[in-house]
Protein backbone atom coordinates (compact mmCIF):
# COMPACT_ATOMS: atom_id res chain seq x y z
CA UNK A 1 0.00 0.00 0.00
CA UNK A 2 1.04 3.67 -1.00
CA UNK A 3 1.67 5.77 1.98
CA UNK A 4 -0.46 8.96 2.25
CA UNK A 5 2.70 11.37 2.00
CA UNK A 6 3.46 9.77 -1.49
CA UNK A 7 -0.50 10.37 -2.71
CA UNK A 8 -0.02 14.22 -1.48
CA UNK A 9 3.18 14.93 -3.52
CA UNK A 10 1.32 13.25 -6.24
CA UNK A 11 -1.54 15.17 -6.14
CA UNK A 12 0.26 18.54 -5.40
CA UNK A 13 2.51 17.89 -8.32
CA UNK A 14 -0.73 17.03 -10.26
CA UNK A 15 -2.56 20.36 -9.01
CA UNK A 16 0.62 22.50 -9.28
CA UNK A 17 0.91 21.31 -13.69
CA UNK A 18 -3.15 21.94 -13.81
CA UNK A 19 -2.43 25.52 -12.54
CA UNK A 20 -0.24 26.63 -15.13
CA UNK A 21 -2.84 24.55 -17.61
CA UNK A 22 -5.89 26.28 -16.25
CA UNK A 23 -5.34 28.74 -14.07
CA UNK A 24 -4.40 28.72 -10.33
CA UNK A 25 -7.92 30.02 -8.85
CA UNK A 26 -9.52 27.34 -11.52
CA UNK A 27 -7.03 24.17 -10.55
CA UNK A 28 -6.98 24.30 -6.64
CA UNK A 29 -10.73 25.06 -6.17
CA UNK A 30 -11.64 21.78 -8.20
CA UNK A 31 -9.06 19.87 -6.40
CA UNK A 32 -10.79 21.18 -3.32
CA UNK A 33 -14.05 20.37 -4.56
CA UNK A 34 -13.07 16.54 -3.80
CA UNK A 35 -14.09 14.92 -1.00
CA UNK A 36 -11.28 14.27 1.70
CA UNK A 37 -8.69 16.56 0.01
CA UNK A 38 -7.52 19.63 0.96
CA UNK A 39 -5.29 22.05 -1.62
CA UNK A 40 -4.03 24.71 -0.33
CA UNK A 41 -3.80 28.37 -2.58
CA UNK A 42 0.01 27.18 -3.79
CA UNK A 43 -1.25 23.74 -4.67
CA UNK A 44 0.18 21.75 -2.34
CA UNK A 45 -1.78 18.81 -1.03
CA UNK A 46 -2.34 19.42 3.13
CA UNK A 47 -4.82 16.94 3.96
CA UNK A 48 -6.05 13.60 2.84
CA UNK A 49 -8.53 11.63 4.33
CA UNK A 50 -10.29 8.46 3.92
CA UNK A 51 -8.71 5.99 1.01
CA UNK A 52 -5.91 8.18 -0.75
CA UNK A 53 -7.03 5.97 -3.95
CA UNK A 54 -9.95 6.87 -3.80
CA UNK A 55 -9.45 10.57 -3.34
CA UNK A 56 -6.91 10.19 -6.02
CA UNK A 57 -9.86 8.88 -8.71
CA UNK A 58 -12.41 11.58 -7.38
CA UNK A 59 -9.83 14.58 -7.84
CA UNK A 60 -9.17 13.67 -11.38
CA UNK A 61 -12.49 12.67 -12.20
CA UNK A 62 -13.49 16.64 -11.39
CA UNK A 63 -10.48 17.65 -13.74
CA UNK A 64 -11.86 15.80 -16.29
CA UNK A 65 -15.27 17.50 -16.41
CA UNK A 66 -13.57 20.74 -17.39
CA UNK A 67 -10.77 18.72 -19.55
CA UNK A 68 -10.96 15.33 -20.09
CA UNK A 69 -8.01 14.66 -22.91
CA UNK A 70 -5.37 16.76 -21.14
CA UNK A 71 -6.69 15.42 -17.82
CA UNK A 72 -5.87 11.68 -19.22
CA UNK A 73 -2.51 12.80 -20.93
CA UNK A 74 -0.91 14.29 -17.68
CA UNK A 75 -2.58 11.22 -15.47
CA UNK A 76 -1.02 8.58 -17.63
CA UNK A 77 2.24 10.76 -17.47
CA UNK A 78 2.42 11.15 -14.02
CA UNK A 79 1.63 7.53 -13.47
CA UNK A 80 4.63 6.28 -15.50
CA UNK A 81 6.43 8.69 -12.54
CA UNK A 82 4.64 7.60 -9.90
CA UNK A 83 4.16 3.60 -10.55
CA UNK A 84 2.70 2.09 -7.49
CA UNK A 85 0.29 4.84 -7.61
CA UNK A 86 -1.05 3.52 -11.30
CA UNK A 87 -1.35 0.30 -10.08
CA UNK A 88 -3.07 0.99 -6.92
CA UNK A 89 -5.28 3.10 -8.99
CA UNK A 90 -6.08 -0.12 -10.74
CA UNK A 91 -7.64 1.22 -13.86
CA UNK A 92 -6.40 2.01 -17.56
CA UNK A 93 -6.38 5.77 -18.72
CA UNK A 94 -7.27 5.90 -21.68
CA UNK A 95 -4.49 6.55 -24.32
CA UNK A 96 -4.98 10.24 -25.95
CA UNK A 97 -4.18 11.04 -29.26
CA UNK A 98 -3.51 14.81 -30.43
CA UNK A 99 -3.78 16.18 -34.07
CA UNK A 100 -2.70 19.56 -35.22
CA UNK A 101 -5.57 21.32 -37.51
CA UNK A 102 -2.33 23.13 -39.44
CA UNK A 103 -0.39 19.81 -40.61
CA UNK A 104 -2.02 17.79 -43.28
CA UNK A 105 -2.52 14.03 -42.49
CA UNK A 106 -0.47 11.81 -44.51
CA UNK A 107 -2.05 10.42 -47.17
C-alpha cells in the first residue's frame, strides 16, 4: 500500500501542472471540490482523508469534467512517474491522441 505522503506529492505535483494549464484560482478550487482533500492556494496537497485511492480517482475525475483529454494525458504521465500509484489506482487511462488542424494528415 502507497503511503499517504506519497498520494499528497502526487496530487500537489498534479494540481501544481493543472495551474499553469488552467489557471491557479480554476485548478486548486476543483481539487478542493473533492471529498477528503484539501489544496491549499500554492497547490500543495495538506490533507487527505479516507482511502488516498480513492481521493486520487475523485480529484481527477473533477479535472476531467472541465478537460478530459489533457486530464488523461498528464494522469497517464504522471503515473509512468509515480508507478505504485497507477497500479493501486487499478484502472487504464485511456491513451490520448492529439492532431494539429495546421499539418495535413499523410495520405
Amino acid at each position: 500500500m502507497v503511503q499517504i505522503p506519497k498520494y499528497k506529492q502526487f496530487i500537489s505535483e498534479f494540481v501544481r501542472q493543472q495551474m499553469t494549464v488552467l489557471g491557479p484560482n480554476l485548478a486548486v478550487s476543483t481539487a478542493n471540490r473533492t471529498v477528503g482533500l484539501e489544496v491549499n492556494h500554492k497547490g500543495a496537497a495538506l490533507e487527505i482523508t479516507g482511502d488516498p485511492a480513492l481521493v486520487l480517482k475523485t480529484m481527477l475525475g473533477e479535472f476531467s469534467k472541465l478537460s478530459p483529454h489533457l486530464t488523461n494525458y498528464f494522469t497517464r504521465t504522471f503515473f509512468v512517474k509515480y508507478p505504485d500509484i497507477a497500479e493501486e489506482y487499478g484502472e487504464p487511462i485511456p491513451k490520448i491522441n492529439f492532431v494539429c488542424a495546421l499539418i495535413k494528415p499523410k495520405a
